[in-house]
Protein backbone atom coordinates (compact mmCIF):
# COMPACT_ATOMS: atom_id res chain seq x y z
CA UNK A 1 9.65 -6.62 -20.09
CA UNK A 2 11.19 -6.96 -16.69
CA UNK A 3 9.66 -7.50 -13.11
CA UNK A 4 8.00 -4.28 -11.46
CA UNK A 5 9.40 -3.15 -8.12
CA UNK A 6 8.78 -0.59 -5.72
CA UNK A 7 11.62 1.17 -3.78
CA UNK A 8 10.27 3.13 -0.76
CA UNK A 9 11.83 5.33 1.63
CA UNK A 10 11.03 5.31 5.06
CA UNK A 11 11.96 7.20 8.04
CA UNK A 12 12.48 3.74 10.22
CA UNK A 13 13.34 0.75 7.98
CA UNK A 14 12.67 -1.78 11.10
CA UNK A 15 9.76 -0.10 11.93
CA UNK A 16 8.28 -0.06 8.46
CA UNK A 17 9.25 -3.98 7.72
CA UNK A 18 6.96 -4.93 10.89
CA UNK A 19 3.90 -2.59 9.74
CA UNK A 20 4.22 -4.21 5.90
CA UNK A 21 4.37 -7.76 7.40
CA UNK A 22 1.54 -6.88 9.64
CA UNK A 23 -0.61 -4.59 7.45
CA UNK A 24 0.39 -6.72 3.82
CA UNK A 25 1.13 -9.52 4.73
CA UNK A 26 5.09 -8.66 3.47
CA UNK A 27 7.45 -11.30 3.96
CA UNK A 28 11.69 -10.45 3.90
CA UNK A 29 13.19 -11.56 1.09
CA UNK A 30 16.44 -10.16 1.94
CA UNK A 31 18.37 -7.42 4.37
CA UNK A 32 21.60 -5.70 3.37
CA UNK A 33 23.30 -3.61 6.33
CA UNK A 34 25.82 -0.96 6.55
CA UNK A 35 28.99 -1.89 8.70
CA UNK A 36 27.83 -0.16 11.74
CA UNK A 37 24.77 -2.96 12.03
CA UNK A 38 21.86 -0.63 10.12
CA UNK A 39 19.77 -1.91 7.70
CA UNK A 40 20.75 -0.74 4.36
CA UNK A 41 18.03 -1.85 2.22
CA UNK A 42 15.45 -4.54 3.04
CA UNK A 43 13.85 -6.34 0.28
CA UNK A 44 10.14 -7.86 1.00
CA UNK A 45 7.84 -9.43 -0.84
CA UNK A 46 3.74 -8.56 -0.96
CA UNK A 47 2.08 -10.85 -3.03
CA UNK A 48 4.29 -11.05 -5.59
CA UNK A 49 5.53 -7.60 -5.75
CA UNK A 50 9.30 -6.87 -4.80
CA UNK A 51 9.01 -3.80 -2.47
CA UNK A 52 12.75 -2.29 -1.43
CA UNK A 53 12.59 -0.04 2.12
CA UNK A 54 15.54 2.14 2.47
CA UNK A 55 16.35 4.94 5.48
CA UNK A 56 16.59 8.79 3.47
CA UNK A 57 20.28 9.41 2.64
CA UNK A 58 21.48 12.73 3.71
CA UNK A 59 22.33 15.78 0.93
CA UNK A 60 20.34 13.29 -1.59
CA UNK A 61 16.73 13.91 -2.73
CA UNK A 62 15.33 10.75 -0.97
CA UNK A 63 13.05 11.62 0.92
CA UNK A 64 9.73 10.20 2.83
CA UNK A 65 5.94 11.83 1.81
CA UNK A 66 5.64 12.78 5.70
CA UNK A 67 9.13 14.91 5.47
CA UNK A 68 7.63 16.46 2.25
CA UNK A 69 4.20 16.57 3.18
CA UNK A 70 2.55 14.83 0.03
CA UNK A 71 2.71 12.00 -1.54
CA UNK A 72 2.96 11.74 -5.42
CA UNK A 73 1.66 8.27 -5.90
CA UNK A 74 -0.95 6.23 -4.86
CA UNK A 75 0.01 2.17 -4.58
CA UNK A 76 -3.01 0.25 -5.26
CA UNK A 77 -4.11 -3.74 -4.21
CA UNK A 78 -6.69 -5.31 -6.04
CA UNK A 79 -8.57 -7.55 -3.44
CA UNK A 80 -11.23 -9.71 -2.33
CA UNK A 81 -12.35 -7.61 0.52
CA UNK A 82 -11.19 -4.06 0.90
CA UNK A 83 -13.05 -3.53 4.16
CA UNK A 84 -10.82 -6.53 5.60
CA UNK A 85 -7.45 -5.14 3.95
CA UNK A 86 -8.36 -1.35 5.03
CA UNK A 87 -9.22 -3.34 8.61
CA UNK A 88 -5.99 -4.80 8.53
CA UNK A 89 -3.83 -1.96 7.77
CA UNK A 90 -5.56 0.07 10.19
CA UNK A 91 -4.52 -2.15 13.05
CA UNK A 92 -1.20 -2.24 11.67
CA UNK A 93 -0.78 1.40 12.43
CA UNK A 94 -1.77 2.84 9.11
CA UNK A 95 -4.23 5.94 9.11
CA UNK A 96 -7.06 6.35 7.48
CA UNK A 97 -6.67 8.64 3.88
CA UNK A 98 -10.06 7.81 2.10
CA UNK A 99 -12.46 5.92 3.63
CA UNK A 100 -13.71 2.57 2.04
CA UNK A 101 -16.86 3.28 -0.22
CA UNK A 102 -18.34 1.92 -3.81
CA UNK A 103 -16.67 3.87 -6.19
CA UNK A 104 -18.86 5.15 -9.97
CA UNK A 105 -16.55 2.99 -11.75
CA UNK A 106 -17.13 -0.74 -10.44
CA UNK A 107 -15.10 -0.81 -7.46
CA UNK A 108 -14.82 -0.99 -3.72
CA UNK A 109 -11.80 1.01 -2.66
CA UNK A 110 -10.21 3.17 0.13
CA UNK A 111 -6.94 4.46 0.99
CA UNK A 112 -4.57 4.62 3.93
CA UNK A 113 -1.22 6.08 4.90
CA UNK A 114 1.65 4.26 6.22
CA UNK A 115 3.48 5.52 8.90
CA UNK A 116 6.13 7.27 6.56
CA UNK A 117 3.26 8.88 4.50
CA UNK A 118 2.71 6.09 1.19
CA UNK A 119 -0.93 5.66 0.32
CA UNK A 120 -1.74 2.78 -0.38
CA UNK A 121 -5.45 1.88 -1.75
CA UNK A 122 -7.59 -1.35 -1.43
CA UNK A 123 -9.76 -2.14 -4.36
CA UNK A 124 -12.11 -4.78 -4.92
CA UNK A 125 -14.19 -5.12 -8.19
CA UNK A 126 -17.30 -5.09 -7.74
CA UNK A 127 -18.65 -4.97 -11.27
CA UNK A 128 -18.00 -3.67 -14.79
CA UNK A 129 -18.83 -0.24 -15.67
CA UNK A 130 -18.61 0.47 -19.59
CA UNK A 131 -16.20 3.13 -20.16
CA UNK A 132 -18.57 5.74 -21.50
CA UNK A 133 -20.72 5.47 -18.07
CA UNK A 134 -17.55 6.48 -16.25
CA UNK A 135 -16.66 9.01 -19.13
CA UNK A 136 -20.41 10.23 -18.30
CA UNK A 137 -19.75 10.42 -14.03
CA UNK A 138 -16.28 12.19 -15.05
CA UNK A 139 -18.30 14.76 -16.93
CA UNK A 140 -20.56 15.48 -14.51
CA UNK A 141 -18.19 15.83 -11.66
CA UNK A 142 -16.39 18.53 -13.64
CA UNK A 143 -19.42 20.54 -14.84
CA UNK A 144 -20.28 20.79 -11.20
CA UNK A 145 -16.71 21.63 -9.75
């Protein structure tokens, strides 16, 4: 199997390497530009994972979650403290998706938005849940819905 990466696009790839190294804790592992001085692509690094950040490319179907208004995916951090990562990212300039809370299966999670419209979650495990207790929440959720 290979390694895992993310590539993101962002509407300001400066501007979105300072809020990952703020908010994640990213560090740049590499910056390609374009010959008028632009950033290309940069390449970070967030514990562990590669993460790519590239500008939208005109008449190509990259695009940002803001310019599209949703976001398909949902990036997710397993950590020690989600209140301190969701504290972090917050003061970053992230906004607030989903509130931190204890979640029916086992964890501690909540989700923000970067400032080109990613959510990214925060979850820390709080305990096991056996599968058919979650199966049993699930059920009950959509009986009421």
């Amino acid at each position: 199997m290979t390694d895992f990466a993310l590539h993101l696009v962002v509407e300001d790839v400066p501007a979105a390497v300072a809020f990952y190294e703020r908010a994640f804790g990213a560090q740049v592992t590499r910056m390609l530009h374009l010959p008028d001085g632009s950033i290309a692509t940069a390449e970070l690094a967030v514990e562990g994972l590669a993460v790519a950040l590239a500008a939208p490319v005109p008449g190509t179907s990259l695009a940002t979650p803001r310019s599209t208004g949703t976001s398909v995916a949902a990036y997710r951090f397993s950590v020690p403290n989600a209140d301190a990562a969701m504290d972090r990212a917050v003061s970053a300039g992230a906004i607030v998706h989903s509130p931190v809370q204890d979640a029916f299966w086992g964890v501690r999670t909540g989700e923000v938005l970067d400032p080109s419209g990613h959510r990214w979650a925060f979850d820390q495990r709080l305990r096991e849940i056996p599968v058919e207790e979650i199966e049993a929440q699930l059920a009950a959720m959509f009986d009421s819905a």
